[in-house]
C-alpha atoms as a PDB file:
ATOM      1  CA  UNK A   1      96.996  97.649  71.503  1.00  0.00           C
ATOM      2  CA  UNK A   2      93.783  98.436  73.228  1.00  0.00           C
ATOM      3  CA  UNK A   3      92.661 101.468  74.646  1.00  0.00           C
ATOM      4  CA  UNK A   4      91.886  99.680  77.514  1.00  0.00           C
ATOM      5  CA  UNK A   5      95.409  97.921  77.360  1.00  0.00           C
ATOM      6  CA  UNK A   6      96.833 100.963  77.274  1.00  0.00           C
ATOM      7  CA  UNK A   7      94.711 102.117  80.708  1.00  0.00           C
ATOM      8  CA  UNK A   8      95.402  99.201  82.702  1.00  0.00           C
ATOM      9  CA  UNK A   9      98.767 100.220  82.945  1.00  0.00           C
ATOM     10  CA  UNK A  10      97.302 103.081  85.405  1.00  0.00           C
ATOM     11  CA  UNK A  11      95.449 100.331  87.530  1.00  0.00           C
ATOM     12  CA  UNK A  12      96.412  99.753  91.077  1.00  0.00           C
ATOM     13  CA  UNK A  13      95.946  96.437  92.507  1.00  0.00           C
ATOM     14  CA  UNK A  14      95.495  96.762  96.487  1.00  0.00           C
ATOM     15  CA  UNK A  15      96.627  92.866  96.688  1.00  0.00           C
ATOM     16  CA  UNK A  16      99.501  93.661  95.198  1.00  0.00           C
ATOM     17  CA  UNK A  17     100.540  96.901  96.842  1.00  0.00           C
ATOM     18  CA  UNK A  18      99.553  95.093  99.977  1.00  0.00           C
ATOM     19  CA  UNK A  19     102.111  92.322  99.074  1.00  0.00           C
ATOM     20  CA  UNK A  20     105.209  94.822  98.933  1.00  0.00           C
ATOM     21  CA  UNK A  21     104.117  97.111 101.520  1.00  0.00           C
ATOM     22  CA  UNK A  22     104.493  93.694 103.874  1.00  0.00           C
ATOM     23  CA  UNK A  23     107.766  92.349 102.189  1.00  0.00           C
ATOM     24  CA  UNK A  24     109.549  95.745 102.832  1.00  0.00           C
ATOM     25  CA  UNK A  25     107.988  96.532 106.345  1.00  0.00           C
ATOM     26  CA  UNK A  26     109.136  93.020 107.736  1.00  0.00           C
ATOM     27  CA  UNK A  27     112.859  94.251 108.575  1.00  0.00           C
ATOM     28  CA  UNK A  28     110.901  97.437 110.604  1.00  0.00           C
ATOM     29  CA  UNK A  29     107.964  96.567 112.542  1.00  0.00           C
ATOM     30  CA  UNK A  30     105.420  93.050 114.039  1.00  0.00           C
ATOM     31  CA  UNK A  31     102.148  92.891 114.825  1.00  0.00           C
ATOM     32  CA  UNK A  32     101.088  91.462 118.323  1.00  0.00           C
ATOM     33  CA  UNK A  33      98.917  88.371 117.438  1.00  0.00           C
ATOM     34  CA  UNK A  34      96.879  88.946 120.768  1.00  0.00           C
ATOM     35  CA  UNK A  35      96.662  92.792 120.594  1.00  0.00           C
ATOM     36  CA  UNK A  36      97.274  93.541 117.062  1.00  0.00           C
ATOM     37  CA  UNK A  37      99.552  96.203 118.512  1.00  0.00           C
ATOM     38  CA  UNK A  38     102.343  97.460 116.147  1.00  0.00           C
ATOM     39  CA  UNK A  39     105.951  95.965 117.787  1.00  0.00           C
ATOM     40  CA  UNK A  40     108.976  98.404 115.803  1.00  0.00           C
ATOM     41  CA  UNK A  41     111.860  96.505 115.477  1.00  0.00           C
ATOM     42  CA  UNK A  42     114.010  98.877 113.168  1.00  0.00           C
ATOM     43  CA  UNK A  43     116.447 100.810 115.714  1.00  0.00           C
ATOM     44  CA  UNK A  44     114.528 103.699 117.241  1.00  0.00           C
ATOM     45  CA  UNK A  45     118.012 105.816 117.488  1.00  0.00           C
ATOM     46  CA  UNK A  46     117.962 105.819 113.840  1.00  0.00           C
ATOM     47  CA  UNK A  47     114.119 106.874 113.350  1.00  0.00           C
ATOM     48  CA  UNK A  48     113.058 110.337 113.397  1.00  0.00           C
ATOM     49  CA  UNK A  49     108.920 111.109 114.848  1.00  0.00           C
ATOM     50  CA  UNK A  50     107.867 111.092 111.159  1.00  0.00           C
ATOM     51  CA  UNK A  51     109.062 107.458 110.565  1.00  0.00           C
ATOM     52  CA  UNK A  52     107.845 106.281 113.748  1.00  0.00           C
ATOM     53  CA  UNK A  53     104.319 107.507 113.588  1.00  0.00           C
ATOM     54  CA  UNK A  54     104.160 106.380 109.929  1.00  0.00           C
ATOM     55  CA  UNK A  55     105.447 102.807 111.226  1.00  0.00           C
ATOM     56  CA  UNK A  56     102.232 103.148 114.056  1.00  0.00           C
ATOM     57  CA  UNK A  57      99.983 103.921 111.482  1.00  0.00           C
ATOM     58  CA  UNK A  58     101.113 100.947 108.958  1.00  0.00           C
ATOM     59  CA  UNK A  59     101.479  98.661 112.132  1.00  0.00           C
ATOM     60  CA  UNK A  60      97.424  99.877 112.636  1.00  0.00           C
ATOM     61  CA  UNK A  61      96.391  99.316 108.950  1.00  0.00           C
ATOM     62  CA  UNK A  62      97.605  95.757 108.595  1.00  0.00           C
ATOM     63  CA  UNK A  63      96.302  94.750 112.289  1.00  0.00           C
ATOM     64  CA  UNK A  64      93.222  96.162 111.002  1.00  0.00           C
ATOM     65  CA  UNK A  65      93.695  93.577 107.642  1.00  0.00           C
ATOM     66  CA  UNK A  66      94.198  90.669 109.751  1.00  0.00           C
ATOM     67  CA  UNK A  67      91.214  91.636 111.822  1.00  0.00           C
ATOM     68  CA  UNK A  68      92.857  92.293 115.131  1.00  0.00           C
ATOM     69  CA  UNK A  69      91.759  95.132 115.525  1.00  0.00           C
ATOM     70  CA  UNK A  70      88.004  96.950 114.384  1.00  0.00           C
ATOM     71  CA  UNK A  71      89.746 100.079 112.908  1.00  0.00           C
ATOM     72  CA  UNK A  72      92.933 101.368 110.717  1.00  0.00           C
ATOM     73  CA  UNK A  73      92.077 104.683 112.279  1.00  0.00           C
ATOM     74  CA  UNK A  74      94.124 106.259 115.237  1.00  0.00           C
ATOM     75  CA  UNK A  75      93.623 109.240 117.328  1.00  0.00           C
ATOM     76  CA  UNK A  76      96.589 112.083 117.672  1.00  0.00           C
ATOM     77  CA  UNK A  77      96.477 110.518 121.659  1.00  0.00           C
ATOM     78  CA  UNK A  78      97.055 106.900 120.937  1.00  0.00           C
ATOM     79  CA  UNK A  79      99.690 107.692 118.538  1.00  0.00           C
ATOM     80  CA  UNK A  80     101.444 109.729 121.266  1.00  0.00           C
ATOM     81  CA  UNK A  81     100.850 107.301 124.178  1.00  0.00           C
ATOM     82  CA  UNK A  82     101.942 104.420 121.808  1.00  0.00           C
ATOM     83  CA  UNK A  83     105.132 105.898 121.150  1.00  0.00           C
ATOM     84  CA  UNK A  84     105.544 107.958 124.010  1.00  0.00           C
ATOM     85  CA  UNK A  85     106.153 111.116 122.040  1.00  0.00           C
ATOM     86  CA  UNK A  86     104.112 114.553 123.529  1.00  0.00           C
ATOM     87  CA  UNK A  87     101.107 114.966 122.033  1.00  0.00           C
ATOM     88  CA  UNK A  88     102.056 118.684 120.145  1.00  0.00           C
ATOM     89  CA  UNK A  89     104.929 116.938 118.529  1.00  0.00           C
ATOM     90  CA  UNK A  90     102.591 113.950 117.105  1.00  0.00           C
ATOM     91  CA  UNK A  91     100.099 116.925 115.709  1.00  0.00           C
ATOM     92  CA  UNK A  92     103.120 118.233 114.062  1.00  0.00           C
ATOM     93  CA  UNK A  93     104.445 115.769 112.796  1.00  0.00           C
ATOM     94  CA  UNK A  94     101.163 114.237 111.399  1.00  0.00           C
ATOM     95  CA  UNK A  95     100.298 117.931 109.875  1.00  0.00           C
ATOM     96  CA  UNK A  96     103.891 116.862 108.010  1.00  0.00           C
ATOM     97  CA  UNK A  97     103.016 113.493 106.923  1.00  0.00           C
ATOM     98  CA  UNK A  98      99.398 114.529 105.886  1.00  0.00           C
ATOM     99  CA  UNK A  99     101.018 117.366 103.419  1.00  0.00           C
ATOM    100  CA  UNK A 100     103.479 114.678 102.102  1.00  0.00           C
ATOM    101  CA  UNK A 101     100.113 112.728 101.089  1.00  0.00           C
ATOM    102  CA  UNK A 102     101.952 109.601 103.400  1.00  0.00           C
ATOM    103  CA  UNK A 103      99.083 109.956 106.282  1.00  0.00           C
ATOM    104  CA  UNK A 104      95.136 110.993 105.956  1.00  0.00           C
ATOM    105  CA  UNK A 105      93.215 112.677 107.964  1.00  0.00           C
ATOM    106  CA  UNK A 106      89.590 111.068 108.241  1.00  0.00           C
ATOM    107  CA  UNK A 107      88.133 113.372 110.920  1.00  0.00           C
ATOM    108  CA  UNK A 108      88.648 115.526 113.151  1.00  0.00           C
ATOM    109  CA  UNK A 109      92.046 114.118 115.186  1.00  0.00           C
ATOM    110  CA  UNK A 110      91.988 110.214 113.616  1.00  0.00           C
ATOM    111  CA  UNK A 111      94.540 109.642 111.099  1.00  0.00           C
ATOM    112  CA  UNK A 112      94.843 106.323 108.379  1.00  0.00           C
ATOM    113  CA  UNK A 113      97.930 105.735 106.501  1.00  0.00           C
ATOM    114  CA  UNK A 114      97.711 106.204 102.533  1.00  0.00           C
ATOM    115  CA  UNK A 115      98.265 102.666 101.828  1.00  0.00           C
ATOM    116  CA  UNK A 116      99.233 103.897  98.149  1.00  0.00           C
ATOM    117  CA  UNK A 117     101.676 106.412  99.331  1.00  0.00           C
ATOM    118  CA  UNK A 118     103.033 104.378 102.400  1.00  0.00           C
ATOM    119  CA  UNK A 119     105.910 102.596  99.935  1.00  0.00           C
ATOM    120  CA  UNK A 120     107.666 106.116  99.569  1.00  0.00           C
ATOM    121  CA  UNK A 121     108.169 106.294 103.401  1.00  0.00           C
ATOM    122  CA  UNK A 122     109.270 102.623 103.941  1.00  0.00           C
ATOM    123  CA  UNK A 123     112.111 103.408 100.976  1.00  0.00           C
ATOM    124  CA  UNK A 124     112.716 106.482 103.101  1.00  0.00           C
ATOM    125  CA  UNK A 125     113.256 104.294 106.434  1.00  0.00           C
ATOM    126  CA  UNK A 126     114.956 101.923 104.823  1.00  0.00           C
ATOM    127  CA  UNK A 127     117.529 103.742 103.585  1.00  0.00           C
ATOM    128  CA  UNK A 128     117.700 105.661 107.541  1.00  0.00           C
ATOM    129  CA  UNK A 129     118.022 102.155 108.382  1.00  0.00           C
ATOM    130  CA  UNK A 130     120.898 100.815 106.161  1.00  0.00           C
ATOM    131  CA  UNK A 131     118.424  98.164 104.545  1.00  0.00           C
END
């Protein structure tokens, strides 16, 4: 075997990452065709802040995939006006998912979710879930 054999095996393929991040989110959230909005369908009663803003911010990266929407980005206000949560307890929470390498900060207040890392959360719901 090759040493570059032996490297691919370290290789991520976004495709394919994008692939399962999709086939396990479909029991949990939609995305709006007309306003590429992020539609949670897992029970909220079951889903603490963390999983819901994580769900907002997935919701935002593949509306931003499909071109609904011009960013994956998302301020610390839409996040709490989306989801109706205060605004303190979105910063929190986000200051929570950031150390847990599951969200990224960009700038200054506008968050992504770490596509890479975003499986570890959905197992996480999933299993809040019953799924």
């Amino acid at each position: 075997m090759s040493e570059k054999e032996i490297l691919e095996k370290l290789l991520i393929d976004e495709k394919e990452t994008l692939r399962r991040l999709v086939e396990k989110s479909e029991k949990i959230l939609r995305i709006d065709k007309e306003t590429g909005d992020t539609v949670i369908i897992a029970p909220r009663s079951k889903l603490t802040d963390r999983h819901l803003i994580s769900i907002v911010l997935l919701g935002r990266y593949f509306s931003n995939k499909l071109n609904l929407v011009p960013s994956e980005l998302m301020t610390t206000d839409e996040i709490a006006q989306k989801l109706n949560i205060k605004k303190e307890v979105v910063s929190a929470r986000l200051s929570d998912l950031k150390r847990e390498r599951i969200v990224e900060m960009v700038s200054r207040g506008e968050y992504r979710i770490s596509y890479a890392n975003a499986e570890t959360m959905l197992a996480e719901i999933h299993e809040k879930i019953g799924e």
